[in-house]
Every structure is written in C-alpha cells, then in structure tokens.
N, C-alpha and C. Protein backbone atom coordinates (compact mmCIF):
# COMPACT_ATOMS: atom_id res chain seq x y z
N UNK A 1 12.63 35.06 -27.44
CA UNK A 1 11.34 34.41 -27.42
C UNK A 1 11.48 32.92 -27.73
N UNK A 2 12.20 32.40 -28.84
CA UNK A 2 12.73 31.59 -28.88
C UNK A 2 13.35 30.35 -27.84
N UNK A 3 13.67 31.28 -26.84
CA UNK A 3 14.65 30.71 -26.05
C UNK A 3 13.69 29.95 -24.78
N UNK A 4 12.38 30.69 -24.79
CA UNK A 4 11.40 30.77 -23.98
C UNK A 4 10.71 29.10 -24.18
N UNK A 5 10.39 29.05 -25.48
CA UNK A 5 9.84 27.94 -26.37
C UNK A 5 10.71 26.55 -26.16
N UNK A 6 12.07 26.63 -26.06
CA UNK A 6 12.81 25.53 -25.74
C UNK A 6 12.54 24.99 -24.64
N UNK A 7 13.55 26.16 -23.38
CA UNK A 7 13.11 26.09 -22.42
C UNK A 7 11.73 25.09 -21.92
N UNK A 8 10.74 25.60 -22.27
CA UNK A 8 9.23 24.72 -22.08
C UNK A 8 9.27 23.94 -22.33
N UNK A 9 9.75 23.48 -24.04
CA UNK A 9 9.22 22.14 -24.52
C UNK A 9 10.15 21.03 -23.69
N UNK A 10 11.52 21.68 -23.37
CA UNK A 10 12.50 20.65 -22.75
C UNK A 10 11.61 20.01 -21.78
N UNK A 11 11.15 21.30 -20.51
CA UNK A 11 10.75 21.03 -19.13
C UNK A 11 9.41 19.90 -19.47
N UNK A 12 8.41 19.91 -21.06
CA UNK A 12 7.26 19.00 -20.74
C UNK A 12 7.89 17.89 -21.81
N UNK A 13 9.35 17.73 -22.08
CA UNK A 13 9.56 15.99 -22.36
C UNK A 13 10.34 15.73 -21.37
N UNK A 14 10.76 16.16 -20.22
CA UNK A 14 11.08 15.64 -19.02
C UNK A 14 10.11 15.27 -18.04
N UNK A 15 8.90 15.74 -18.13
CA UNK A 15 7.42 15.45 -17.33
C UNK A 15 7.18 14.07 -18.00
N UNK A 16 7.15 14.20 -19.27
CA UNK A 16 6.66 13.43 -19.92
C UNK A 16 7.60 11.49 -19.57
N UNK A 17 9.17 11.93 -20.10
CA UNK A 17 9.63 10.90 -19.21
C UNK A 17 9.12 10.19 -17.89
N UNK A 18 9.45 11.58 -17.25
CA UNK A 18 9.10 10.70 -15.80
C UNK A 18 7.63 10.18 -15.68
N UNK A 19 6.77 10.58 -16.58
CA UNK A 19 5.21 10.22 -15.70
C UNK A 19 5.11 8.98 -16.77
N UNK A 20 5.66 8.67 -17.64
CA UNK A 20 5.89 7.28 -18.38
C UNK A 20 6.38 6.91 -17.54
N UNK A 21 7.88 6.47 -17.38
CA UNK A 21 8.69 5.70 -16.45
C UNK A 21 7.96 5.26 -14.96
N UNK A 22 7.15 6.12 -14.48
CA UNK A 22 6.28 6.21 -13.35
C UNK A 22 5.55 5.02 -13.51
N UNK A 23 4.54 5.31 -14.87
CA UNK A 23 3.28 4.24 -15.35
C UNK A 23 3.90 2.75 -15.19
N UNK A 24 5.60 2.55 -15.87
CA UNK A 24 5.94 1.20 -15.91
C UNK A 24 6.12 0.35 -14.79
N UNK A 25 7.06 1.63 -14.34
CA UNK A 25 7.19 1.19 -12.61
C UNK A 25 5.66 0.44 -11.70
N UNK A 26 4.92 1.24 -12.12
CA UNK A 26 3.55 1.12 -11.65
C UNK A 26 2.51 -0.50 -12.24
N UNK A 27 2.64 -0.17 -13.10
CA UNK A 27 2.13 -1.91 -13.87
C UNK A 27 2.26 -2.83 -13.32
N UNK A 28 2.00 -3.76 -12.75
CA UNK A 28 1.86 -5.46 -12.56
C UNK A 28 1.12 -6.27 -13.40
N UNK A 29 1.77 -7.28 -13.59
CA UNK A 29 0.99 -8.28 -14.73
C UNK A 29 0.69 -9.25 -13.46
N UNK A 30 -0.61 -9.61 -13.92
CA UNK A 30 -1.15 -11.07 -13.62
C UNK A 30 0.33 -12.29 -13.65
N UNK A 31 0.12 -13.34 -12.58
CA UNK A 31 1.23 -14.36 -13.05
C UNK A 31 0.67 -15.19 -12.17
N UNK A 32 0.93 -16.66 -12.59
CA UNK A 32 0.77 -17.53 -11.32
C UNK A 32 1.75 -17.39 -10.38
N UNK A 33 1.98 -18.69 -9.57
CA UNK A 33 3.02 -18.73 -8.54
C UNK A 33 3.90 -19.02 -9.07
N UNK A 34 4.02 -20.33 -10.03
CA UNK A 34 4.89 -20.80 -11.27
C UNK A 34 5.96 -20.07 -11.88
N UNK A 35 5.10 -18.85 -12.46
CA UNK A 35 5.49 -17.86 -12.98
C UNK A 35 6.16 -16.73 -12.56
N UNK A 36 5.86 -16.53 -11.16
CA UNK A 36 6.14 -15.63 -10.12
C UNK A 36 7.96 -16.49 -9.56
N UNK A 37 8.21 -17.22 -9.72
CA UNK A 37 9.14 -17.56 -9.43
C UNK A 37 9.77 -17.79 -9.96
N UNK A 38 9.96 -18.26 -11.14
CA UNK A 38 10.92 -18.03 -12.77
C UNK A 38 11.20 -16.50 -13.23
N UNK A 39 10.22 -15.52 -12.88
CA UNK A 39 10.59 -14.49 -13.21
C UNK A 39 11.53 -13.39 -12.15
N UNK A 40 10.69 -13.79 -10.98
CA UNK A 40 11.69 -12.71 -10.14
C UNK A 40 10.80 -11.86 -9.95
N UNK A 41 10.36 -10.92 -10.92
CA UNK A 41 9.41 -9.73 -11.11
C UNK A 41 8.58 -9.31 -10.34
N UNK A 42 8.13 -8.17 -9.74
CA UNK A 42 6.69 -8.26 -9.10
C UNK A 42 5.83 -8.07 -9.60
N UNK A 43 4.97 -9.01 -9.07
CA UNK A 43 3.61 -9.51 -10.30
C UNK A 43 2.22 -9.45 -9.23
N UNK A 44 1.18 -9.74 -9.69
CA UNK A 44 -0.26 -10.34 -8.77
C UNK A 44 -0.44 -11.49 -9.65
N UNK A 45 -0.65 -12.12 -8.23
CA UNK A 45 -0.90 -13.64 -8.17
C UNK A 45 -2.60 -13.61 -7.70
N UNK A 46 -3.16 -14.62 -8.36
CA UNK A 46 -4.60 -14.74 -8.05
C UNK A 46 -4.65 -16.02 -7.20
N UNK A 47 -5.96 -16.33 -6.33
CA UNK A 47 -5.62 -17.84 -5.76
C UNK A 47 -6.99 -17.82 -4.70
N UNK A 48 -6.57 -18.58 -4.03
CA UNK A 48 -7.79 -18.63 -2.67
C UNK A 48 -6.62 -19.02 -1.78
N UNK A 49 -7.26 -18.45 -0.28
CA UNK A 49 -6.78 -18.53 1.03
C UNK A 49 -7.04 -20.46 1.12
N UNK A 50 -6.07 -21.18 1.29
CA UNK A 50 -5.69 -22.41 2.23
C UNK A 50 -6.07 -22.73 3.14
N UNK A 51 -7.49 -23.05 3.71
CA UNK A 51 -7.73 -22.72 4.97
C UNK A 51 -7.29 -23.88 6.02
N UNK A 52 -6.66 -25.30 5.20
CA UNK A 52 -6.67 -26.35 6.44
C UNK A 52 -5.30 -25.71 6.67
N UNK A 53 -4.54 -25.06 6.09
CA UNK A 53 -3.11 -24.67 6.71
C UNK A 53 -3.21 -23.64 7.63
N UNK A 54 -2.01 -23.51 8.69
CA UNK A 54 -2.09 -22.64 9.64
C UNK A 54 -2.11 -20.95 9.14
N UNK A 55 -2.47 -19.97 10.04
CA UNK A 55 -1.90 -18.40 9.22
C UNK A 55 -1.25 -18.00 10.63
N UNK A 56 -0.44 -17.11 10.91
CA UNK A 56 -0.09 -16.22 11.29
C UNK A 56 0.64 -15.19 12.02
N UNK A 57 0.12 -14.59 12.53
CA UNK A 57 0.57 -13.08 12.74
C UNK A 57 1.44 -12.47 13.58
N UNK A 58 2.67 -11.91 13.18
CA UNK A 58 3.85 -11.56 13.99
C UNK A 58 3.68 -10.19 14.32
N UNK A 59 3.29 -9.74 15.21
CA UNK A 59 3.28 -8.43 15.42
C UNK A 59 4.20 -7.69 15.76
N UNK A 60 5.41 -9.06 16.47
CA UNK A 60 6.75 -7.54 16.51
C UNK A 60 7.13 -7.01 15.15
N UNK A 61 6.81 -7.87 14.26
CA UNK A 61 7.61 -7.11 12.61
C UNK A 61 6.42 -6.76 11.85
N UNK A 62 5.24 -6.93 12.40
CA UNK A 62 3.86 -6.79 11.77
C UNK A 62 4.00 -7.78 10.30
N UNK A 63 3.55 -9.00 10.41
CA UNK A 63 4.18 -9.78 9.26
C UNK A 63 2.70 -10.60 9.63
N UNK A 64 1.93 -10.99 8.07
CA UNK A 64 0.86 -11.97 8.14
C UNK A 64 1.11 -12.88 7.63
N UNK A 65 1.39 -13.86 7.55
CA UNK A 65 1.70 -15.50 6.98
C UNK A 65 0.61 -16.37 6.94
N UNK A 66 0.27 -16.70 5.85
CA UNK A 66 -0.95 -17.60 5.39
C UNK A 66 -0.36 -18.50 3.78
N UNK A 67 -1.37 -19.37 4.07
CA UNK A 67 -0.78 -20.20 2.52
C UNK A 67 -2.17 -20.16 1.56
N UNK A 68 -1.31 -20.04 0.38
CA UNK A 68 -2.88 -19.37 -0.93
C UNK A 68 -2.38 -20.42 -1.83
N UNK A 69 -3.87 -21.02 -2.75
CA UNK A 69 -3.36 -21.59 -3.67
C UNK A 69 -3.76 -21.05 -4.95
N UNK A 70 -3.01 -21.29 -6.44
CA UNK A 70 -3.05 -20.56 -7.09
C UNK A 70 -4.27 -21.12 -8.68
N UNK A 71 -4.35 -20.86 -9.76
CA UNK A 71 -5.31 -21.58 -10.42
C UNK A 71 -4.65 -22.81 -11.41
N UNK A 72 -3.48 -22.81 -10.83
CA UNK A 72 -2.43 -24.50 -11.22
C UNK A 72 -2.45 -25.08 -10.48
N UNK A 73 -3.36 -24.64 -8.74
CA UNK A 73 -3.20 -25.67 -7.85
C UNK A 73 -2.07 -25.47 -7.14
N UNK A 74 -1.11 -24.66 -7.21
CA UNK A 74 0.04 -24.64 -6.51
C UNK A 74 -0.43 -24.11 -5.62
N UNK A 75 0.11 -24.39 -4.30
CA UNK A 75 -0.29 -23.90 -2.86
C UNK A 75 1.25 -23.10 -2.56
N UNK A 76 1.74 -22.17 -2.52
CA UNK A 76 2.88 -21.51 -1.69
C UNK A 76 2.35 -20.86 -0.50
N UNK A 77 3.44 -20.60 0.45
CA UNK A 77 3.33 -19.67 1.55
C UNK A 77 3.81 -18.61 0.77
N UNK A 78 2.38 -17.30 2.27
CA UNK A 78 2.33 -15.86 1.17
C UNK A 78 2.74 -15.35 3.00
N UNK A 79 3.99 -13.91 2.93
CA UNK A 79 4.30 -13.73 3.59
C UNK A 79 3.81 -12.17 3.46
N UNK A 80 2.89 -11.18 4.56
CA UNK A 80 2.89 -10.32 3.84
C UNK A 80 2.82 -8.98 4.62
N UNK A 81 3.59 -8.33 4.29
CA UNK A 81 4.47 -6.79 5.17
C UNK A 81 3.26 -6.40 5.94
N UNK A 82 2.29 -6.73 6.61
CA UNK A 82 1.30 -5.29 7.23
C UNK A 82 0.02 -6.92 8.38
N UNK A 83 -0.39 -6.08 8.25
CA UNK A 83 -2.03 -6.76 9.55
C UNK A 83 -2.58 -7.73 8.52
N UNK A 84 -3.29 -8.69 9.05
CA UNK A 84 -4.66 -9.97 8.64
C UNK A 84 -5.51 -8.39 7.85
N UNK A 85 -5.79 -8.51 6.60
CA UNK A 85 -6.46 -7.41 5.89
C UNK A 85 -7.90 -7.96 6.62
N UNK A 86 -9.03 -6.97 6.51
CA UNK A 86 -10.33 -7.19 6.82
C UNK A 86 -11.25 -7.89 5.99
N UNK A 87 -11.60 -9.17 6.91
CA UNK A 87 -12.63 -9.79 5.86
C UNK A 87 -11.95 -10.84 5.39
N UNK A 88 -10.51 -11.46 6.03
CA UNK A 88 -10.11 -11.93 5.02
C UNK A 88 -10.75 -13.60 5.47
N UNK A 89 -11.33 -13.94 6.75
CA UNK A 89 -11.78 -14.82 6.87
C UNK A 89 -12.86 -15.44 5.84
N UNK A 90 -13.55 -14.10 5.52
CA UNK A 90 -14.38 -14.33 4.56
C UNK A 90 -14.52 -14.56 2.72
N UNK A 91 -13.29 -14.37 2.27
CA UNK A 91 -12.73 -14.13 1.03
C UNK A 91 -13.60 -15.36 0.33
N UNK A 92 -13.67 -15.39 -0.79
CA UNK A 92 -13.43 -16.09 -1.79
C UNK A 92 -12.46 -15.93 -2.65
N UNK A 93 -11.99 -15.33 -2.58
CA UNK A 93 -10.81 -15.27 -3.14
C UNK A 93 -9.30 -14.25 -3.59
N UNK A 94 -8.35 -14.51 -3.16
CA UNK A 94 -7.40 -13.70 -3.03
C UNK A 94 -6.18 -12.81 -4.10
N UNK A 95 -6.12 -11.65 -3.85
CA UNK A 95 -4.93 -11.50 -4.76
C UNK A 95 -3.83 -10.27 -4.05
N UNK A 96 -2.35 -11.29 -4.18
CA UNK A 96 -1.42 -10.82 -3.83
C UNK A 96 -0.62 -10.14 -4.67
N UNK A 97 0.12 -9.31 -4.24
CA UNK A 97 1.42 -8.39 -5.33
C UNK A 97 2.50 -8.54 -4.35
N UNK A 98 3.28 -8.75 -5.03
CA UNK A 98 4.87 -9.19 -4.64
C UNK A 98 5.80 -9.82 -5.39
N UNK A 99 6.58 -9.95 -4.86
CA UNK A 99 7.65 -11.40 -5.26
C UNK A 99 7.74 -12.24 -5.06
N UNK A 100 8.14 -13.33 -5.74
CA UNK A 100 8.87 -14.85 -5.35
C UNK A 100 9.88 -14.61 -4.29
N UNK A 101 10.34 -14.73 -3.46
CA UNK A 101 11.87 -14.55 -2.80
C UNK A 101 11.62 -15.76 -1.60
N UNK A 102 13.24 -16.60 -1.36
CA UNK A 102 13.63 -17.47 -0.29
C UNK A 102 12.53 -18.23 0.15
N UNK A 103 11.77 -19.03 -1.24
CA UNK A 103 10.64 -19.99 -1.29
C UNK A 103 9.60 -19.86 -0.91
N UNK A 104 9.12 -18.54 -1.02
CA UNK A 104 8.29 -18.03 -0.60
C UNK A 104 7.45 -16.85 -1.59
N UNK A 105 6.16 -16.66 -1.56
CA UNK A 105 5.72 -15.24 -2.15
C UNK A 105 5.46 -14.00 -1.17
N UNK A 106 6.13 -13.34 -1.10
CA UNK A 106 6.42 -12.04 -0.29
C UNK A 106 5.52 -11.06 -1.10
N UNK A 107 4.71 -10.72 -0.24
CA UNK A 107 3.84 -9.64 -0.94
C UNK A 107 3.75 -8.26 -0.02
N UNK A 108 3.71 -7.41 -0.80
CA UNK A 108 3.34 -5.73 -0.42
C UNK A 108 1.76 -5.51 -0.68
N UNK A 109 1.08 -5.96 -0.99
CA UNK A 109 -0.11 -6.11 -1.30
C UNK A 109 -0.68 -7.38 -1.21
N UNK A 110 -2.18 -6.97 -0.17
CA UNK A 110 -2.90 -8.42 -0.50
C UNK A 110 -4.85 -7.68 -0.65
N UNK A 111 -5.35 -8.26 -1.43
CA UNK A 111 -6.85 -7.56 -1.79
C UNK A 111 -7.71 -8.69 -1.46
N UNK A 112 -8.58 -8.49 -0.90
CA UNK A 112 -9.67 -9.82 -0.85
C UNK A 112 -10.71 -9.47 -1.39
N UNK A 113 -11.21 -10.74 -1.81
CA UNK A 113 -12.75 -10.38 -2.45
C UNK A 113 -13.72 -11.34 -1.94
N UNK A 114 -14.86 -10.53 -1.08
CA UNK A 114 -15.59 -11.30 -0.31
C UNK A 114 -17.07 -11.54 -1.16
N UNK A 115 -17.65 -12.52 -0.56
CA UNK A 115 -19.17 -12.69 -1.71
C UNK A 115 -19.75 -11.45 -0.77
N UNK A 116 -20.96 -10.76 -2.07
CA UNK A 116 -21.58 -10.01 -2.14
C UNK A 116 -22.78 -9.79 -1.26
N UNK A 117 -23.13 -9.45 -0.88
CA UNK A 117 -24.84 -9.32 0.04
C UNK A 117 -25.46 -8.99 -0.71
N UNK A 118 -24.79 -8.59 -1.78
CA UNK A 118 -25.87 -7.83 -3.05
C UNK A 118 -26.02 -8.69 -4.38
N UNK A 119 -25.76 -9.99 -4.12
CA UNK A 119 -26.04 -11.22 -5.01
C UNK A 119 -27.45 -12.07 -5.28
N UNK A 120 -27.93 -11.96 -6.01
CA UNK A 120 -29.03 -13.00 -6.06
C UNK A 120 -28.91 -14.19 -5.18
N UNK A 121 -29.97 -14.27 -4.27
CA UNK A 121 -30.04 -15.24 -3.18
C UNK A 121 -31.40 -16.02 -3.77
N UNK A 122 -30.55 -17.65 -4.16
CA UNK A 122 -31.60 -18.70 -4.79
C UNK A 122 -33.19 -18.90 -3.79
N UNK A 123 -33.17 -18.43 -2.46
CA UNK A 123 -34.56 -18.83 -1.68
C UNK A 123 -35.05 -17.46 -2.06
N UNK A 124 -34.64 -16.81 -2.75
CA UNK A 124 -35.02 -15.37 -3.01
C UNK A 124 -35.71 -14.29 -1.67
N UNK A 125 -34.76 -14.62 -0.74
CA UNK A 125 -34.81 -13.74 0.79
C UNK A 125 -33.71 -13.07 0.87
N UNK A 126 -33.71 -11.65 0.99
CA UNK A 126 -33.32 -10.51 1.25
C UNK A 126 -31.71 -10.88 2.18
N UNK A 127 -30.77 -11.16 2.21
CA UNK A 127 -29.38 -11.28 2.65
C UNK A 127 -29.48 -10.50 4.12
N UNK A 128 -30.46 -9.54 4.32
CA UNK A 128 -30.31 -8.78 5.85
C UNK A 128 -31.84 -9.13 6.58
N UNK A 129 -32.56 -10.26 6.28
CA UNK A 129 -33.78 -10.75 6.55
C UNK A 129 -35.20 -9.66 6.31
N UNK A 130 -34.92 -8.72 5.60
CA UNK A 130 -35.87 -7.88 5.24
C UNK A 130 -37.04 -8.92 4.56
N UNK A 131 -38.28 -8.68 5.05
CA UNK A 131 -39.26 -8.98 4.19
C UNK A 131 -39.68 -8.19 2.97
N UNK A 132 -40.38 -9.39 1.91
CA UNK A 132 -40.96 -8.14 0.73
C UNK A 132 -42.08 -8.23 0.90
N UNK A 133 -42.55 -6.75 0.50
CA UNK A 133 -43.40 -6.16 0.11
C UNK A 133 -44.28 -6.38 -0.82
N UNK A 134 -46.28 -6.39 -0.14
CA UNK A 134 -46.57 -6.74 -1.47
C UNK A 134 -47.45 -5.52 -2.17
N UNK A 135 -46.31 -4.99 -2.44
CA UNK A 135 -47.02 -3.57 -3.11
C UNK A 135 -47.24 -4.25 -4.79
C-alpha cells in the first residue's frame, strides 16, 4: 500500500515540475527595444506602427516587415514570421514578442490595439450614425 502512495506522490512532483517549468517558459516580460537587445531574451515590446516608413510583405517566406517605435522613441525594424495581422492599419498601438536578432526585432507575435467604437465620442453621436432616442 505503501508502495502505491510513492508511486503517486512521485508521478504529481513530476506534473508539478513540468507545469512550473512550462509557466517560465511561458512568461514574457515587458522590455523596450533598448532592452530587448542587451538582453537577448524574448520579451514584448510596446510601441506604435511607423507609418512614414515603408512595410512589407514577403509571401514566399510569409514574412511582414514594418518599423515600430518604442516609448524611448527608438524606432527598430520589426520582422515578423506570419501575414499583415488584421486591423493593423488601424492600430494605435502595437505589441510585439520576440527577439532582438541581426539588428533587428524578430517577432513570433504581433497584437494590435485598435480605438474602440465603444468610446465616448466628444459630438456625442453614436460611432455607427445611429440616432438617439427621445424616450
């Protein structure tokens, strides 16, 4: 019975390892570009899309190339594994995950965040031209 009890506890501090080790693997810290390149590490970088610079898109290697700048003002080129994400014309503002590598930020991830339709609009008119109601 004994033997039963080991057995188990072994098998849930080996779960336990791996789904830690998992979590670390998993983590990204915030970093600038600055930072992103002294460290090596893969990090998310925050910034806005560059728009007087050129972007793009290689479709034989599926590769998006655009330049982001970061909140030090640093502008790098962001190179990044997959399609122009959706919306990204519209962003206010961007965040990449990747690396620094060969002067560049290489990212596996890019997230955009577009303004809201669901924001307080100062002429106080409805974002989809709905009229109000005077109930």
């Amino acid at each position: 019975m004994k033997k039963r009890y080991l057995i188990g506890g072994g098998i849930v501090v080996v779960f336990l390892i791996i789904g830690g080790l998992s979590f670390l693997n998993s983590s990204v810290e915030y970093a600038t570009l600055s930072k992103a390149e002294e460290s090596g590490k893969r990090v998310q970088v925050t910034g806005t899309w560059v728009q007087e610079m050129s972007t793009h898109y290689d479709t034989e290697n599926n590769r998006f190339i655009f330049y982001m700048r970061d909140e030090d003002n640093r502008v790098a080129k962001v190179e990044f594994a997959g399609a122009k994400p959706n919306n990204f014309d519209l962003a206010t503002s961007v965040v990449a995950k990747g690396r620094y590598e060969d002067g560049m930020f290489k990212a596996s991830e890019v997230l955009t965040k577009c303004p809201s339709k669901y924001e307080g609009n100062p002429d106080g008119d409805h974002p989809d031209g709905i009229k109000k109601s005077s109930l």
